[in-house]
C-alpha atoms as a PDB file:
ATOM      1  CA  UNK A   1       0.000   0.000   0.000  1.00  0.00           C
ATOM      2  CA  UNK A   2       1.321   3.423  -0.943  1.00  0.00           C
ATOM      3  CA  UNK A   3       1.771   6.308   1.741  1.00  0.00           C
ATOM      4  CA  UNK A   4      -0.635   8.348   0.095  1.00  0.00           C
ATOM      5  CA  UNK A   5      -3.362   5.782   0.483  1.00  0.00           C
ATOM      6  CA  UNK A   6      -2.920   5.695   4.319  1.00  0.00           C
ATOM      7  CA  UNK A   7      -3.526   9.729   4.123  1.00  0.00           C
ATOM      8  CA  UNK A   8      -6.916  11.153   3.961  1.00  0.00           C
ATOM      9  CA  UNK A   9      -8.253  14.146   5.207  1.00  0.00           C
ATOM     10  CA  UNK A  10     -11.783  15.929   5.588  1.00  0.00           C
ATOM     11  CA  UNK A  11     -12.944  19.264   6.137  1.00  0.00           C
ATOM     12  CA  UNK A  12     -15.887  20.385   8.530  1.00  0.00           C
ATOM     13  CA  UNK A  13     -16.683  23.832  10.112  1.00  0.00           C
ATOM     14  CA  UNK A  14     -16.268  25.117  13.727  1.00  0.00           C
ATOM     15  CA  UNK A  15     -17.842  28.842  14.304  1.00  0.00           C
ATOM     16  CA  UNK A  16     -15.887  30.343  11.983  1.00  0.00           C
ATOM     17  CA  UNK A  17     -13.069  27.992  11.834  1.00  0.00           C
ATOM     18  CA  UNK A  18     -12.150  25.887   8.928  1.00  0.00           C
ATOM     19  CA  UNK A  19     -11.518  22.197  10.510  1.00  0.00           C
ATOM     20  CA  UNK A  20      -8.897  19.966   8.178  1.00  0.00           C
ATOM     21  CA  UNK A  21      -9.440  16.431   9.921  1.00  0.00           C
ATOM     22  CA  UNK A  22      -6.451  14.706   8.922  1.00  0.00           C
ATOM     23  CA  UNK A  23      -5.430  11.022   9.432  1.00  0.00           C
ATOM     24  CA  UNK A  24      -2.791   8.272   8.988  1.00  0.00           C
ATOM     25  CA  UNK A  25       0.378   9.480   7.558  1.00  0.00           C
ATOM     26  CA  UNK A  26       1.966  12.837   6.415  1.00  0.00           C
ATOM     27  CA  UNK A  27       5.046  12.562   4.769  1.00  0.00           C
ATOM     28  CA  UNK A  28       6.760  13.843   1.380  1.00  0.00           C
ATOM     29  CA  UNK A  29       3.845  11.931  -0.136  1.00  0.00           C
ATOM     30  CA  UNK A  30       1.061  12.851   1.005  1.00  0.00           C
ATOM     31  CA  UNK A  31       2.069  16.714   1.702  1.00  0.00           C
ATOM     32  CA  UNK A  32       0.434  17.973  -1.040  1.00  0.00           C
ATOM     33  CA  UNK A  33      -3.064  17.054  -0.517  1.00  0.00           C
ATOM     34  CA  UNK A  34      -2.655  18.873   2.821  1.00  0.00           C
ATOM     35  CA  UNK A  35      -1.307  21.867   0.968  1.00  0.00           C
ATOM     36  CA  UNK A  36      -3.271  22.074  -1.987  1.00  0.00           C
ATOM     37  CA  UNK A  37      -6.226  21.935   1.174  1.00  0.00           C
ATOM     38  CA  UNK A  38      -4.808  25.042   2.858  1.00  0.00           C
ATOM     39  CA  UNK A  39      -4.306  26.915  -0.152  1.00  0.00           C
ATOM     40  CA  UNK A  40      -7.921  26.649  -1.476  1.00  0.00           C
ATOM     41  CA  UNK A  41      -9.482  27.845   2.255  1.00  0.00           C
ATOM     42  CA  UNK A  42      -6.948  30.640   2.240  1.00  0.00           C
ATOM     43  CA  UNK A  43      -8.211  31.635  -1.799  1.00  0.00           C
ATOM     44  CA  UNK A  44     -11.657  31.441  -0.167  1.00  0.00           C
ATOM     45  CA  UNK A  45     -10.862  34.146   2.367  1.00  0.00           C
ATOM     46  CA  UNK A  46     -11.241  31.502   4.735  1.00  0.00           C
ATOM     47  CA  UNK A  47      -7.851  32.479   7.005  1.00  0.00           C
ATOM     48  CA  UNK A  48      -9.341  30.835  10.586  1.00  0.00           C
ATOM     49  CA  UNK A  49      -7.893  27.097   9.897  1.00  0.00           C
ATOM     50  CA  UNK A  50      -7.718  24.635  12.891  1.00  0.00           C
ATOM     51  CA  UNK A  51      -5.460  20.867  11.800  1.00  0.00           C
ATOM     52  CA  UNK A  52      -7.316  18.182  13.818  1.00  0.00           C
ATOM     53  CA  UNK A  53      -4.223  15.967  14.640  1.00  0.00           C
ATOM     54  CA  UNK A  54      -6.244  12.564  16.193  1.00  0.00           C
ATOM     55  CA  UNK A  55      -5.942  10.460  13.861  1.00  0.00           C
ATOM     56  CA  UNK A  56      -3.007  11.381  12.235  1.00  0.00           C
ATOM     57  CA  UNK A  57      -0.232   8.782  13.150  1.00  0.00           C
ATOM     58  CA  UNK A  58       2.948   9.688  11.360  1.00  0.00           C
ATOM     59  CA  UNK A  59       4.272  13.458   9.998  1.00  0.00           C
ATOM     60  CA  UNK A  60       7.525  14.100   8.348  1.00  0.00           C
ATOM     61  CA  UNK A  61      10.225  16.991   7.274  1.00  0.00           C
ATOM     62  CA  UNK A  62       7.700  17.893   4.656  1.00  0.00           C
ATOM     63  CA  UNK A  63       4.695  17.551   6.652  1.00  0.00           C
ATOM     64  CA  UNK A  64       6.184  20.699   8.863  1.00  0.00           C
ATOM     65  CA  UNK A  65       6.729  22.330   5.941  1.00  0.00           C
ATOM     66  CA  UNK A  66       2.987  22.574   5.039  1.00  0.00           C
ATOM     67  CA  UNK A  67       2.426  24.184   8.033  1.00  0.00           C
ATOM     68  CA  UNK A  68       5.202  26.649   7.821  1.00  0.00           C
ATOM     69  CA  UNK A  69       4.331  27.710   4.686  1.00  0.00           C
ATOM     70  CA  UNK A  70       1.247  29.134   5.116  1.00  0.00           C
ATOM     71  CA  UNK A  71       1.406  30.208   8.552  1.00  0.00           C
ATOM     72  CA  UNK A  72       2.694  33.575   7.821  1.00  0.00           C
ATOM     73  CA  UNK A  73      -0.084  34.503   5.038  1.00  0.00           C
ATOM     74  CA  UNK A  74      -2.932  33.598   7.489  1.00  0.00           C
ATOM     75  CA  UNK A  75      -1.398  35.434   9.985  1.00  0.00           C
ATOM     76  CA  UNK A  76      -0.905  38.488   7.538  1.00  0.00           C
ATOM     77  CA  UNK A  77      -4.650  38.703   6.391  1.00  0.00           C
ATOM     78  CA  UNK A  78      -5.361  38.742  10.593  1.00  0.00           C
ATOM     79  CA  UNK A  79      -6.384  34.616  10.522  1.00  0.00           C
ATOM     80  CA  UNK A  80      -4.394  31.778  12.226  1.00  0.00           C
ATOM     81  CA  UNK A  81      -3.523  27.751  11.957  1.00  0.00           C
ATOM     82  CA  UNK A  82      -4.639  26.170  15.211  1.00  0.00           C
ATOM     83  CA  UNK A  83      -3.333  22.322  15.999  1.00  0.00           C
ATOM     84  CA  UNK A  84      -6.330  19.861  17.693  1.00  0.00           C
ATOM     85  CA  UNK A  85      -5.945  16.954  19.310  1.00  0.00           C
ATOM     86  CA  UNK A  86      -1.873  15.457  19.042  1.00  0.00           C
ATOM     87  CA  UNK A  87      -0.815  12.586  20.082  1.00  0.00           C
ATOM     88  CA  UNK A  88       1.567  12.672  22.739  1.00  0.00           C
ATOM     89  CA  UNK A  89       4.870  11.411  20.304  1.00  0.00           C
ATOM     90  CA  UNK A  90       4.063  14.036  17.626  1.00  0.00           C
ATOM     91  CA  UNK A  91       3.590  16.372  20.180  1.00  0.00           C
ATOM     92  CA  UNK A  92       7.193  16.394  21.123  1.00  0.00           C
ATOM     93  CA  UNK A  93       8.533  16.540  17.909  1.00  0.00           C
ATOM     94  CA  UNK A  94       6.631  19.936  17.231  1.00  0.00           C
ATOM     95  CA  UNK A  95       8.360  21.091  20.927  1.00  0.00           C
ATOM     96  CA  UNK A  96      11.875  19.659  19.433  1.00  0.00           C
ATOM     97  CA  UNK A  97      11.103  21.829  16.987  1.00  0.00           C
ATOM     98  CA  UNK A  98      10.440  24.721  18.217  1.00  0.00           C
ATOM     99  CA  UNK A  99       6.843  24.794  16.743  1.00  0.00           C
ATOM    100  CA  UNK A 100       5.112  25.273  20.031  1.00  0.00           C
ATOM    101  CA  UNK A 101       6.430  28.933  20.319  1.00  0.00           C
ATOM    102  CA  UNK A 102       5.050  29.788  16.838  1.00  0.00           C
ATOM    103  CA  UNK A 103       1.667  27.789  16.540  1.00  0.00           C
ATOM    104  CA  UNK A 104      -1.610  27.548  19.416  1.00  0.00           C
ATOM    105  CA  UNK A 105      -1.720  23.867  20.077  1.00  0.00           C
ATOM    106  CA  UNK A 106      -4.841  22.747  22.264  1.00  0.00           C
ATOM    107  CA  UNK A 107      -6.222  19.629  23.230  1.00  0.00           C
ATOM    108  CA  UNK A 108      -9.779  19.724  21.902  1.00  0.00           C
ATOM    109  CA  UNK A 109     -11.555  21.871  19.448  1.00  0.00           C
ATOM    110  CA  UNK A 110     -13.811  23.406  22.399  1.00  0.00           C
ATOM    111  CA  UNK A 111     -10.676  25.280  23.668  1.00  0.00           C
ATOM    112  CA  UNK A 112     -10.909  27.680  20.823  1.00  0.00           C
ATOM    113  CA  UNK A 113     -11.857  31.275  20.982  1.00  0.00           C
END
């Protein structure tokens, strides 16, 4: 089975947040779909994005990139990336990072003003 069939993602609404559910595994791969994702809600005017993490299992180099990538624009038209719902082990690696100091990570989606 190929990476990019163990990635999938879906997209719901929260107030007026933009929820990417994404699950399995985000690597050089499967980037793209996540990107490609982003970049439509942020051509939509929809800057308020939350990434539901809890049921993703796996993100690499290029999975951090996504987020990096974007974070700046969103932040420039007065919008934000949230992170939902990490595991524990992907979790630290966004601490290891550094990612903590530049993106709000909470535990549920409730937490969110």
């Amino acid at each position: 089975m190929e990476n990019n069939e163990k990635f999938s993602l879906s997209i719901e609404h929260f107030q007026t947040w933009i929820v990417i559910k994404i699950q399995g595994y985000l690597d050089a791969h499967t980037s793209p779909i996540l990107e490609n994702t982003i970049s439509d809600a942020i051509k939509n005017d929809e800057n308020q994005i939350i990434v539901d993490f809890e049921h993703l299992d796996y993100i690499s180099s290029a999975g951090f990139g996504v987020f990096m990538e974007f974070i700046e624009e969103v932040r420039e038209k007065e919008g934000d990336i949230v992170l939902v719902k990490m595991s524990d082990k992907i979790h630290k690696l966004f601490e290891l990072l550094g990612f903590t100091y530049l993106f709000k990570i909470y535990t549920t989606i409730s937490e969110i003003k």
